[in-house]
Protein backbone atom coordinates (compact mmCIF):
# COMPACT_ATOMS: atom_id res chain seq x y z
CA UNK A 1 11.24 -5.46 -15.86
CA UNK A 2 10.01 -1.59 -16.09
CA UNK A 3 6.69 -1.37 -17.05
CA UNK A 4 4.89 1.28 -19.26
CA UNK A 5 1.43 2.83 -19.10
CA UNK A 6 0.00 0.43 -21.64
CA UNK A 7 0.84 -2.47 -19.98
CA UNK A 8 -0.84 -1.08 -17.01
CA UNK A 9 -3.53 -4.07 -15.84
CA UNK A 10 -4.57 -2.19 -12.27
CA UNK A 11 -3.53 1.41 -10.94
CA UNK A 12 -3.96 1.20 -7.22
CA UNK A 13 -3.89 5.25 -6.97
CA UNK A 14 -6.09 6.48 -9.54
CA UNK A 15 -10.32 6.35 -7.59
CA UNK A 16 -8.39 5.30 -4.34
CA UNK A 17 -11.16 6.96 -2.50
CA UNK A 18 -13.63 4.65 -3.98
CA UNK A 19 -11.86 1.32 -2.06
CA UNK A 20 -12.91 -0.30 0.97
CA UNK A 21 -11.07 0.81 3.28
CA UNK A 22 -10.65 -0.09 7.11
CA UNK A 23 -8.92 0.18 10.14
CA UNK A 24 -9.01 -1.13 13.92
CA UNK A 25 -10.86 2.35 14.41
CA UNK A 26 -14.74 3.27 12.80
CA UNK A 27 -13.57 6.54 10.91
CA UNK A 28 -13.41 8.01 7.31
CA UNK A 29 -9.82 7.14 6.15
CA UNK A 30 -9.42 8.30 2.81
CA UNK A 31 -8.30 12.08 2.35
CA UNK A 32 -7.98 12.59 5.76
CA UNK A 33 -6.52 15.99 6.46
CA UNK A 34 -3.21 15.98 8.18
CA UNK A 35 -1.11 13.04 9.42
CA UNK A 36 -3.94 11.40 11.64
CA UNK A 37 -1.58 8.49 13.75
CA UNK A 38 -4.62 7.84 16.04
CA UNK A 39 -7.11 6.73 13.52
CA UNK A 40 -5.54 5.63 10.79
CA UNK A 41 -5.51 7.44 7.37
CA UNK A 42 -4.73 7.50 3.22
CA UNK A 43 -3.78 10.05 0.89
CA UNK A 44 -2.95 10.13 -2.99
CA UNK A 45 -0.35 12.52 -3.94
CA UNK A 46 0.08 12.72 -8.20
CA UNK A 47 3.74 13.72 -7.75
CA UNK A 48 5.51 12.53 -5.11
CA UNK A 49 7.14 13.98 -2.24
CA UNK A 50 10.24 13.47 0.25
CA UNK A 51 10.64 10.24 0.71
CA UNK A 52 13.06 8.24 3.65
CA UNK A 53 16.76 8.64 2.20
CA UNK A 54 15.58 11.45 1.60
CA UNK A 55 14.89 11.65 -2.10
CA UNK A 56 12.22 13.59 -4.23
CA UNK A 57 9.64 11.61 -6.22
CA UNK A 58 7.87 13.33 -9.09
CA UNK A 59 5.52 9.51 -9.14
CA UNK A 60 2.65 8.81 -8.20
CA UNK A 61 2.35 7.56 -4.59
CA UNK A 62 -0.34 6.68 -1.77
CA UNK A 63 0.91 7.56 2.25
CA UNK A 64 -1.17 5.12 4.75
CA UNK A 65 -1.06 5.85 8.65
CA UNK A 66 -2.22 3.01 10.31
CA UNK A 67 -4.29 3.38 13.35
CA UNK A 68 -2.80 3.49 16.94
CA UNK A 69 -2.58 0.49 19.31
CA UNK A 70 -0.28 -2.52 19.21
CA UNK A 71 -2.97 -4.48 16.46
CA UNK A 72 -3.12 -0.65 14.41
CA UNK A 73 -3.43 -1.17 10.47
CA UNK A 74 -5.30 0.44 7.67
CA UNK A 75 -6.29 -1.70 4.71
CA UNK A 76 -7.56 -0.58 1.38
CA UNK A 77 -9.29 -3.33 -1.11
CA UNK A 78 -10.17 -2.74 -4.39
CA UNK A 79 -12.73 -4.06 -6.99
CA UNK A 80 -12.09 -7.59 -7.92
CA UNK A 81 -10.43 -8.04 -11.31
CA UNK A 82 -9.30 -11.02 -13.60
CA UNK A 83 -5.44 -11.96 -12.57
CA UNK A 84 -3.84 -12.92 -16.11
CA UNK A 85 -0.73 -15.10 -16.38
CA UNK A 86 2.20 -13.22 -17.24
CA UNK A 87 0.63 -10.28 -14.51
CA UNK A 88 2.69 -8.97 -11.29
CA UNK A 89 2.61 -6.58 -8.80
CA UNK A 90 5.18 -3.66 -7.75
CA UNK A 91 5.90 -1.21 -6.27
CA UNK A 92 8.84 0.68 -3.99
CA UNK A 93 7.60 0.91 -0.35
CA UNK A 94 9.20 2.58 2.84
CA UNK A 95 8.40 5.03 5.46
CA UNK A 96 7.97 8.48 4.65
CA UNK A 97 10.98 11.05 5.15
CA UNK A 98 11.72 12.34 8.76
CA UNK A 99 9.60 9.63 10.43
CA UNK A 100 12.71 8.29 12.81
CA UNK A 101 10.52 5.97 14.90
CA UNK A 102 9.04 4.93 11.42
CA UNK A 103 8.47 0.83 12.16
CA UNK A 104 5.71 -0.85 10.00
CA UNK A 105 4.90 -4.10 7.97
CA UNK A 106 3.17 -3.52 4.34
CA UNK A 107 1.50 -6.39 2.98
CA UNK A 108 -0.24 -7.51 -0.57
CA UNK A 109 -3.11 -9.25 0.00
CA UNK A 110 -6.07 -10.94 -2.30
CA UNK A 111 -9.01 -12.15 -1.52
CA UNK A 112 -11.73 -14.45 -3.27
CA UNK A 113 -15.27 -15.75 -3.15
CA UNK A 114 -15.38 -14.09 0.61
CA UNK A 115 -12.74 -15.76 1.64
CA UNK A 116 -10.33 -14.54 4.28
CA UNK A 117 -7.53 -12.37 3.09
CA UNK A 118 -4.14 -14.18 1.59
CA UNK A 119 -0.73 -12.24 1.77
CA UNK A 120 0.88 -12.66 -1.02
CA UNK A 121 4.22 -10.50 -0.16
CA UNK A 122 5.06 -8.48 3.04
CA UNK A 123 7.53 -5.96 3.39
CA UNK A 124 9.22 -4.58 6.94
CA UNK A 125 10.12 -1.22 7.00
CA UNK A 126 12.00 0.61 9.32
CA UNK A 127 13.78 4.30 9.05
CA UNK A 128 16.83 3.36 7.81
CA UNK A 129 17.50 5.67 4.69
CA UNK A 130 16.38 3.12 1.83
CA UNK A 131 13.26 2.23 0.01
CA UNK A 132 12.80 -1.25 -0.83
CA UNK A 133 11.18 -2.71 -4.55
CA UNK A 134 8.12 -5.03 -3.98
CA UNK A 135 7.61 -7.62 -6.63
CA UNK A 136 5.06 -10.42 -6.83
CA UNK A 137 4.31 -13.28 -9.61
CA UNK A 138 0.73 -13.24 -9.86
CA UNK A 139 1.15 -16.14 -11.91
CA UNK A 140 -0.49 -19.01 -9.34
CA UNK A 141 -3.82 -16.88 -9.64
CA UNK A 142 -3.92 -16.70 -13.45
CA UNK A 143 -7.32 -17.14 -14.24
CA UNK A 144 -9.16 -16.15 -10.82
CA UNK A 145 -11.15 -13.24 -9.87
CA UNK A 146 -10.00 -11.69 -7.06
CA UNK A 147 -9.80 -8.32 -5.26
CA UNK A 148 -6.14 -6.94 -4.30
CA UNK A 149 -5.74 -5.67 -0.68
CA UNK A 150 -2.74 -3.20 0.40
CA UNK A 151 -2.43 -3.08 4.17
CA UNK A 152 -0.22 -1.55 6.45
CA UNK A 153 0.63 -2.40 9.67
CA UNK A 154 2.23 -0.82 12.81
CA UNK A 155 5.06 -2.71 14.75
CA UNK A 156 3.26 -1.83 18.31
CA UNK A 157 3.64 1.72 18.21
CA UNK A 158 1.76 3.66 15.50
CA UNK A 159 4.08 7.23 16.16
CA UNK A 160 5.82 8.64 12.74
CA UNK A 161 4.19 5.50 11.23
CA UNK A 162 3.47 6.82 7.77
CA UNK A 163 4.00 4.23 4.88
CA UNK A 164 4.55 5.14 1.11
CA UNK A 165 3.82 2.59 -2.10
CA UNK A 166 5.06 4.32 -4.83
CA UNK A 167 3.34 3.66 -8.09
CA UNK A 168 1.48 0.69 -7.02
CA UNK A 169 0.40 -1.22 -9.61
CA UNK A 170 -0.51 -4.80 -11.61
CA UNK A 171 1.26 -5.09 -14.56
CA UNK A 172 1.37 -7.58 -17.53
């Protein structure tokens, strides 16, 4: 299913700057300058770039560098917002282009009332010339208030970890 703008139910790029967003280290993450491995960081670019394969996106997309150290991640959650049925997630994830020791695990995650975060789909990715399409039935939380989590992981080893999600969204 290809989705259009006006069935467009959460943008996870548009005010990413605005989410909560953490890391195993106690530093600004969003907009960081650079490719900052030790730290963990997030950026927003509004048309693309060189992706693994490589390939050229003119899409919206969001890079996250999770921070160094074999439990590294960076997480960003957003506002909560009311799942409807017939609502799902994508997205095409992968490492970013001339990352060869590239070796992370992207997750979609919710959470609820305070409740610890859920994964709802994870994703390995690896350098290895292809991004992958992310899809998730939001369908068992039709109804529920909840706040979406993207979160990246490194494999042990947080060097040319950089992670894409290309037009991330929630879609009815």
């Amino acid at each position: 299913k290809i989705w259009t703008r006006s069935t467009l139910t959460l943008d996870f790029i548009r005010d990413y700057c605005d989410m909560v967003w953490e890391s195993s280290n106690d530093r600004p993450l969003c907009a960081a300058q650079g490719h900052v491995y030790g730290v963990g960081a997030v950026n927003r670019y509004l048309e693309g770039g060189i992706l693994e394969g490589p390939s050229d996106e003119n899409e919206p997309l969001l890079i996250m560098i999770p921070s160094e150290g074999a439990d590294g991640f960076i997480s960003g959650r957003y506002p909560p917002i009311e799942v409807k049925s017939g609502d799902y997630f994508q997205s095409w994830v992968g490492c970013m282009h001339d990352s060869p020791w590239c070796s992370l695990t992207l997750e979609l995650a919710y959470t609820a009332d305070g409740s610890p975060p859920q994964v709802l789909g994870s994703w390995e990715q690896y350098d290895d010339g292809a991004k992958d399409y992310a899809v998730v039935d939001l369908s068992s939380l039709a109804g529920r208030t909840v706040s979406f989590m993207l979160i990246v992981r490194n494999n042990g080893d947080s060097r040319d970890d950089r992670a894409f999600w290309l037009t991330p969204a929630i879609v009815h």
